[in-house]
Protein backbone atom coordinates (compact mmCIF):
# COMPACT_ATOMS: atom_id res chain seq x y z
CA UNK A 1 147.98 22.96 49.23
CA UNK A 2 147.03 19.45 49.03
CA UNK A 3 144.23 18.09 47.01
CA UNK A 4 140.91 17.27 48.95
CA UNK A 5 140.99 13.17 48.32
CA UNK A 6 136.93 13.33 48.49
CA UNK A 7 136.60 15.91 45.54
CA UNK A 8 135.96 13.30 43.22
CA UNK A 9 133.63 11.15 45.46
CA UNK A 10 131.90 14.17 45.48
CA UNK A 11 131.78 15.27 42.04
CA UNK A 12 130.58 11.14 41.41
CA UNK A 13 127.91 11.87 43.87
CA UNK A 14 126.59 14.96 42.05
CA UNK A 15 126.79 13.64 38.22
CA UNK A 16 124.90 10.44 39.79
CA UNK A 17 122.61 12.86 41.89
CA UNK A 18 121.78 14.99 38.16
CA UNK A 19 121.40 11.55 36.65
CA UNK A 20 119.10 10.59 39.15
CA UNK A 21 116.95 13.73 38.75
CA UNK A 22 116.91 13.60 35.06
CA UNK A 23 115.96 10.07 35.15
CA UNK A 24 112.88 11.08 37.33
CA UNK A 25 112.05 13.99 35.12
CA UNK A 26 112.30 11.98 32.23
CA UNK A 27 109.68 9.03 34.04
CA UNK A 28 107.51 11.85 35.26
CA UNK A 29 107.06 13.00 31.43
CA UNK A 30 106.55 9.49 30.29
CA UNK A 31 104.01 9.35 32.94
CA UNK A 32 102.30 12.25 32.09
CA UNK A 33 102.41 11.61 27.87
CA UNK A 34 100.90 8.45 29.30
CA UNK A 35 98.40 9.69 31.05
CA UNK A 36 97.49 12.24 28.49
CA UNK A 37 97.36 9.27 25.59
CA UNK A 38 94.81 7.44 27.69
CA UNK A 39 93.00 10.42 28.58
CA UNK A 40 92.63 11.22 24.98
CA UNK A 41 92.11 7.81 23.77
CA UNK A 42 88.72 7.75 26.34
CA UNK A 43 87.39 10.85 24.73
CA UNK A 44 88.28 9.63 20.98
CA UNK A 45 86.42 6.31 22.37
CA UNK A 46 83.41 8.35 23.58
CA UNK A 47 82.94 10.54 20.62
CA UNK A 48 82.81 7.49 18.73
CA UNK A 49 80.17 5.75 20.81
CA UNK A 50 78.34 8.97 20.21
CA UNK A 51 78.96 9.23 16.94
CA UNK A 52 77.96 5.40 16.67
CA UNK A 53 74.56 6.21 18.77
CA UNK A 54 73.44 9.08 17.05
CA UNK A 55 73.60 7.03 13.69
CA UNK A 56 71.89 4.31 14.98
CA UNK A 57 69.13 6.90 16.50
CA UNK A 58 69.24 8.65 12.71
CA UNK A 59 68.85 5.31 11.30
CA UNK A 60 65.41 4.37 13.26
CA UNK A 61 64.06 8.21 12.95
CA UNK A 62 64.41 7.92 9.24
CA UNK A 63 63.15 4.09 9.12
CA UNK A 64 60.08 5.21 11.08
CA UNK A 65 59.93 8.09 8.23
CA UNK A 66 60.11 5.93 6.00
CA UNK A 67 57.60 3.99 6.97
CA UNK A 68 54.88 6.73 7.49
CA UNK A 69 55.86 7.86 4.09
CA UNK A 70 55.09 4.60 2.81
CA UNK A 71 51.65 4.39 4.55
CA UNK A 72 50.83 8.01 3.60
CA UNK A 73 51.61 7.47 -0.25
CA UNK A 74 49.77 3.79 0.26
CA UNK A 75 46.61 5.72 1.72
CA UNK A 76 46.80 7.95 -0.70
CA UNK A 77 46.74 5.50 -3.54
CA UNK A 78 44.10 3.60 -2.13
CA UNK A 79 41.98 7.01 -2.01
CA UNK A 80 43.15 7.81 -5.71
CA UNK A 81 42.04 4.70 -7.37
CA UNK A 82 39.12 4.90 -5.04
CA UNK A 83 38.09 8.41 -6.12
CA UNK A 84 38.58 7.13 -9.66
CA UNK A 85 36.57 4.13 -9.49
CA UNK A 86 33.55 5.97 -8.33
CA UNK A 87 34.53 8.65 -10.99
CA UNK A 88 34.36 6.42 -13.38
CA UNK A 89 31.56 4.84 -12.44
CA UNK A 90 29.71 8.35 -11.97
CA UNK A 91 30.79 9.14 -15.75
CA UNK A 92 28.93 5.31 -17.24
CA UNK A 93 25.38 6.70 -16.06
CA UNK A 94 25.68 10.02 -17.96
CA UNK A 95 24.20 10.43 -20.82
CA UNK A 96 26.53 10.47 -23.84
CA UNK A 97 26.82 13.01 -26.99
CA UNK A 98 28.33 11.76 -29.78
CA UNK A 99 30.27 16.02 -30.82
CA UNK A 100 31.47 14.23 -34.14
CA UNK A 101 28.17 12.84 -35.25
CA UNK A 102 26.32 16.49 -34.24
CA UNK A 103 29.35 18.33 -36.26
CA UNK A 104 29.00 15.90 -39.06
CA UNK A 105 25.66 16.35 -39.20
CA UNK A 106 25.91 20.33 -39.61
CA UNK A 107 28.73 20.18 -42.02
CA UNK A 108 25.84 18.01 -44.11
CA UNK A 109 23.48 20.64 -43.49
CA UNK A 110 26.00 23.10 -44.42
CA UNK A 111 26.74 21.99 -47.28
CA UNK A 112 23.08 21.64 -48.41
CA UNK A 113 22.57 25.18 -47.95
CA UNK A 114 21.29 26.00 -44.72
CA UNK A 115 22.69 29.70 -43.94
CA UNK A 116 22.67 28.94 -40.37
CA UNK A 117 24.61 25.68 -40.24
CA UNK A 118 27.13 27.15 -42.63
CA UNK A 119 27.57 30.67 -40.12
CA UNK A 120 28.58 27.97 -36.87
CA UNK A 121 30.70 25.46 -39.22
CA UNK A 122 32.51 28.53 -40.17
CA UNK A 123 32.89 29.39 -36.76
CA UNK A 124 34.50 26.44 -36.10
CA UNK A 125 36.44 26.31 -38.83
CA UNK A 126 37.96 29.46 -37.34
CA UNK A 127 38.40 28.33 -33.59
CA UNK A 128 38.77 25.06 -33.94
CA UNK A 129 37.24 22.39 -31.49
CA UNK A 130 37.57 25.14 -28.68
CA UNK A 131 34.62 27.32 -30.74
CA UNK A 132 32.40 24.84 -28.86
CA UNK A 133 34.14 25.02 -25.73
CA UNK A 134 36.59 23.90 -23.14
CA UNK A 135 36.66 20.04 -22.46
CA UNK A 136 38.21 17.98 -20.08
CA UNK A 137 39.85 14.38 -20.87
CA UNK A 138 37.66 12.75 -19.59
CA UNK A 139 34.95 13.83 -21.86
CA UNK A 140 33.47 16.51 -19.30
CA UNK A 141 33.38 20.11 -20.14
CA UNK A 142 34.83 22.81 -17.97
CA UNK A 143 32.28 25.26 -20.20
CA UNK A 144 30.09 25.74 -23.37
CA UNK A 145 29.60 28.08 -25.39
CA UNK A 146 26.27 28.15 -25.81
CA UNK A 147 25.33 30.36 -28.91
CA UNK A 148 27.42 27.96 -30.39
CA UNK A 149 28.01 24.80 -29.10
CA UNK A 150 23.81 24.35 -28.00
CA UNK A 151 23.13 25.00 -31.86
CA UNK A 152 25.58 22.45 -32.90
CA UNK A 153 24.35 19.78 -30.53
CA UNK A 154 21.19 20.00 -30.79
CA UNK A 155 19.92 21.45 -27.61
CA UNK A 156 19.95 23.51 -24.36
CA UNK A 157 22.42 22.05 -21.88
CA UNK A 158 22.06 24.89 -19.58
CA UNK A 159 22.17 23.67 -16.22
CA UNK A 160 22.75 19.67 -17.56
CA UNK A 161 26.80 19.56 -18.13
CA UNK A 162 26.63 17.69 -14.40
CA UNK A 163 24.23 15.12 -16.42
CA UNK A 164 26.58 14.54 -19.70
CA UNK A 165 29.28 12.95 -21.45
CA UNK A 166 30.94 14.58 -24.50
CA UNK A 167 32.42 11.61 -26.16
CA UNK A 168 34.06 11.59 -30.08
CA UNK A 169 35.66 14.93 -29.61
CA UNK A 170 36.30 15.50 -33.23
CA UNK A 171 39.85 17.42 -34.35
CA UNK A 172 38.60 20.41 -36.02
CA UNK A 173 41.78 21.88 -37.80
CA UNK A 174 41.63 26.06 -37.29
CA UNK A 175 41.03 27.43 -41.06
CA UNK A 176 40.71 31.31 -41.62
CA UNK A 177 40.20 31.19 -45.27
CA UNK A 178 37.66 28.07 -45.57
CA UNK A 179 35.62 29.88 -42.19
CA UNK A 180 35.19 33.36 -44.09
CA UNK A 181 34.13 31.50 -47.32
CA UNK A 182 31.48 29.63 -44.83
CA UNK A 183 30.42 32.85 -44.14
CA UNK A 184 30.16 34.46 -47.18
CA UNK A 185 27.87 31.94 -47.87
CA UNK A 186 25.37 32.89 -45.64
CA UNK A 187 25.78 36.27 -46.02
CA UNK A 188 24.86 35.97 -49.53
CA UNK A 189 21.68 34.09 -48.52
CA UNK A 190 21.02 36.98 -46.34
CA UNK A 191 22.07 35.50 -42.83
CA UNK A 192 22.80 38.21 -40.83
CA UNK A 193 25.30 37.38 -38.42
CA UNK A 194 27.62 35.95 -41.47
CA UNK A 195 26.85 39.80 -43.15
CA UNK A 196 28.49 40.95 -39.92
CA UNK A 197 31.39 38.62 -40.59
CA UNK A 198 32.58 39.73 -43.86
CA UNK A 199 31.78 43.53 -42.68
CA UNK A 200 34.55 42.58 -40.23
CA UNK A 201 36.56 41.27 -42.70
CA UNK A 202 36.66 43.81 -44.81
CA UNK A 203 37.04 46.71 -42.30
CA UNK A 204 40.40 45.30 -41.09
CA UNK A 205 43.75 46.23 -42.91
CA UNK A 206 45.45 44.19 -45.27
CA UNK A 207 44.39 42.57 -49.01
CA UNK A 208 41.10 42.16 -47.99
CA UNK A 209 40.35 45.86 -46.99
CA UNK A 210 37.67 47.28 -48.69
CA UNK A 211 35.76 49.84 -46.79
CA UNK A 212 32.92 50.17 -49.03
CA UNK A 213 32.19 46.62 -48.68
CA UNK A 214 32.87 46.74 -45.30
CA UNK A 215 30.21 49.45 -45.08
CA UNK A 216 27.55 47.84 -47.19
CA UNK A 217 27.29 44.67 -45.04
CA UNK A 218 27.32 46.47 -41.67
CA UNK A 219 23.98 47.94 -43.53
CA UNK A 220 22.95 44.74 -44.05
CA UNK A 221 23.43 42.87 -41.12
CA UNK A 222 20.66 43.41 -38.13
CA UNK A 223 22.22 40.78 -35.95
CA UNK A 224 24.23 44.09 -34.16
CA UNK A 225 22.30 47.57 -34.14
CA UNK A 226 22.33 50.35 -31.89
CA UNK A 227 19.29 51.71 -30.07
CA UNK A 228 18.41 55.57 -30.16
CA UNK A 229 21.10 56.34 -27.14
CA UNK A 230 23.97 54.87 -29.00
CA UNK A 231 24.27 51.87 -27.18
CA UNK A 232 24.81 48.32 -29.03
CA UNK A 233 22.57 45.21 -28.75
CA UNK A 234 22.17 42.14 -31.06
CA UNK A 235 18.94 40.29 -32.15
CA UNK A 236 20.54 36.65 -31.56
CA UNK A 237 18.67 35.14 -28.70
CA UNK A 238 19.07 31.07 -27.32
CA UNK A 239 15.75 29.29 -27.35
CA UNK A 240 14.79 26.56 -24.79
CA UNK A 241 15.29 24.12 -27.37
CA UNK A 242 19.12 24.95 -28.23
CA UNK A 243 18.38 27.00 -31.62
CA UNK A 244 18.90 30.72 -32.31
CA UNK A 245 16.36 32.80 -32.56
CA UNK A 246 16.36 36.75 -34.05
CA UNK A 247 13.96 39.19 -31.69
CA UNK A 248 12.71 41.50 -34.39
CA UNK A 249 14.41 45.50 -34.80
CA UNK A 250 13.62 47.91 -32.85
CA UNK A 251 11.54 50.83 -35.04
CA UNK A 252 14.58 53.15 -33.50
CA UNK A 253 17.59 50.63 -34.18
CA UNK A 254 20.32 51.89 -36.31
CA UNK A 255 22.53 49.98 -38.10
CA UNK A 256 25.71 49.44 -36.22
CA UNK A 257 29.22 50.48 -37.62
CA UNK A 258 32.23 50.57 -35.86
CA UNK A 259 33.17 54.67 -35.58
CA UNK A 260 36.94 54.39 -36.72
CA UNK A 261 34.94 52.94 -40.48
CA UNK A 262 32.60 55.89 -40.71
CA UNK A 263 35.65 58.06 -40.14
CA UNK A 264 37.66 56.53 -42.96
CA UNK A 265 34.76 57.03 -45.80
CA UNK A 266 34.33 59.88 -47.83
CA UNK A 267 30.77 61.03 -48.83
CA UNK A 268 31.16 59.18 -52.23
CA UNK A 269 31.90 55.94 -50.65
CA UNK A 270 29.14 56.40 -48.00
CA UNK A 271 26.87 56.56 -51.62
CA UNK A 272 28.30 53.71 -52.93
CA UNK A 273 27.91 51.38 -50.00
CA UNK A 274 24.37 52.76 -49.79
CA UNK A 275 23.97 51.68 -52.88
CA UNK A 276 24.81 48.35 -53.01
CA UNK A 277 22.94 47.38 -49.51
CA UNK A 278 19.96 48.75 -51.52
CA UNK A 279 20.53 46.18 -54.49
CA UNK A 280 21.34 43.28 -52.35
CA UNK A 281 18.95 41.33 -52.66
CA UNK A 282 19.30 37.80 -50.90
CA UNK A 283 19.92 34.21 -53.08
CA UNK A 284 19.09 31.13 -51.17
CA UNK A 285 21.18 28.27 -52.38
CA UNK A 286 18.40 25.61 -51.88
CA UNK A 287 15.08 27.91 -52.80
């Protein structure tokens, strides 16, 4: 059989016919990559603008923040050193108390003798500056005490801190030892509120415990009694004029001991204490 002469026309027709076909497959690819590269490249471009518009937006909101913060804090400043000014000048038309000229003065008295003076120096010397009270820095006072720190001043302030400045806050240093021998000083002279101090002391364990002692000067001391029902009351009472006075003993009062003392003495030293109360007999250092 002879060979068909158009076989290879053909077969050149068909390899140029697959090249054709590949050539537009391969365009329409490159077409599409194309497309999808631009397509992407306008989103990447628009999530940038966004990106770049919501900083700029963040940028003014926290400018304008900024800002008001600024004010606010200026405003408040302005109100501050306002508020201070007419603190301060509120403060210059109080009157002033010199607290380190009034505690000088009673250490002087104190010293001299005077049972009283010595009971609230020791008192101090055991709390410190706070036995008078709290105080603010500014020379205000949050609270008094005022069966202590009226004595010490000089006078009533009930009702008056509004009116006062506390100026020359002394530094009273806290002393356990040199407050009890303050008021064993006026307990010897008979101050009873100082008697009630060392009965304290002595009732308490430790090198000082000496419940006989303790016993004698809760004999002693009137300042605490109880009335005929048991219940406790002292004779201390604030005047108008800042000083202590002592309401006189009920003709029911009974000496007042704490129960957990009576408990701890035997008949003997219940004798003994009685016994010494009954010689006590009062020494003023100054007659």
């Amino acid at each position: 059989m002879a060979a068909n002469p158009l076989k290879p026309l053909i077969k050149g027709v068909f390899f140029m016919g697959l090249i054709a076909v590949a050539t537009l497959a391969g365009l329409w690819v490159l077409g599409e990559k194309r497309e999808h590269d631009a397509q992407f490249a306008r989103r990447l471009a628009e999530n940038q603008q966004r990106i770049q518009e919501q900083a700029a937006r963040y940028k003014a909101e926290n400018e304008t923040r900024r800002k008001q913060i600024e004010e606010a804090d200026h405003r408040a400043f302005v109100a501050r050193e306002a508020a201070e000014a007419k603190r301060k000048a509120e403060l210059a038309t109080r009157r002033k108390i010199d607290v380190s000229q009034r505690v000088e003065a009673l250490r002087l008295k104190a010293e001299d003798g005077d049972p009283e003076s010595q009971y609230l120096y020791g008192w101090l010397k055991r709390f410190g500056t706070g036995g008078l009270g709290d105080f603010n820095p500014d020379g205000t006072a949050r609270q008094l005490r005022p069966m202590v720190a009226y004595p010490v001043l000089g006078e009533n302030l009930t009702g008056k801190l509004q009116e006062v400045l506390f100026v020359g806050l002394p530094e009273i240093t806290r002393d356990e030892t040199a407050a009890l021998s303050w008021f064993e000083r006026a307990a010897l002279q008979g101050h009873d509120e100082s008697q009630y101090e060392m009965a304290r002391y002595h009732s308490f364990a430790g090198p000082a415990l000496d419940v006989v002692e303790a016993y004698k000067w809760y004999l002693l001391g009137h300042t605490s009694y109880l009335d005929s029902t048991g219940l406790p009351h002292s004779t201390r009472r604030l005047g108008e004029d800042g000083r202590i006075r002592h309401e006189s003993l009920p003709s029911d009062a009974r000496p007042y001991v704490p129960p957990g003392l009576i408990n701890q003495l035997t008949p003997e030293q219940k004798a003994e204490a009685q016994k010494r109360a009954k010689a006590f007999v009062p020494r003023k250092e100054n007659p």
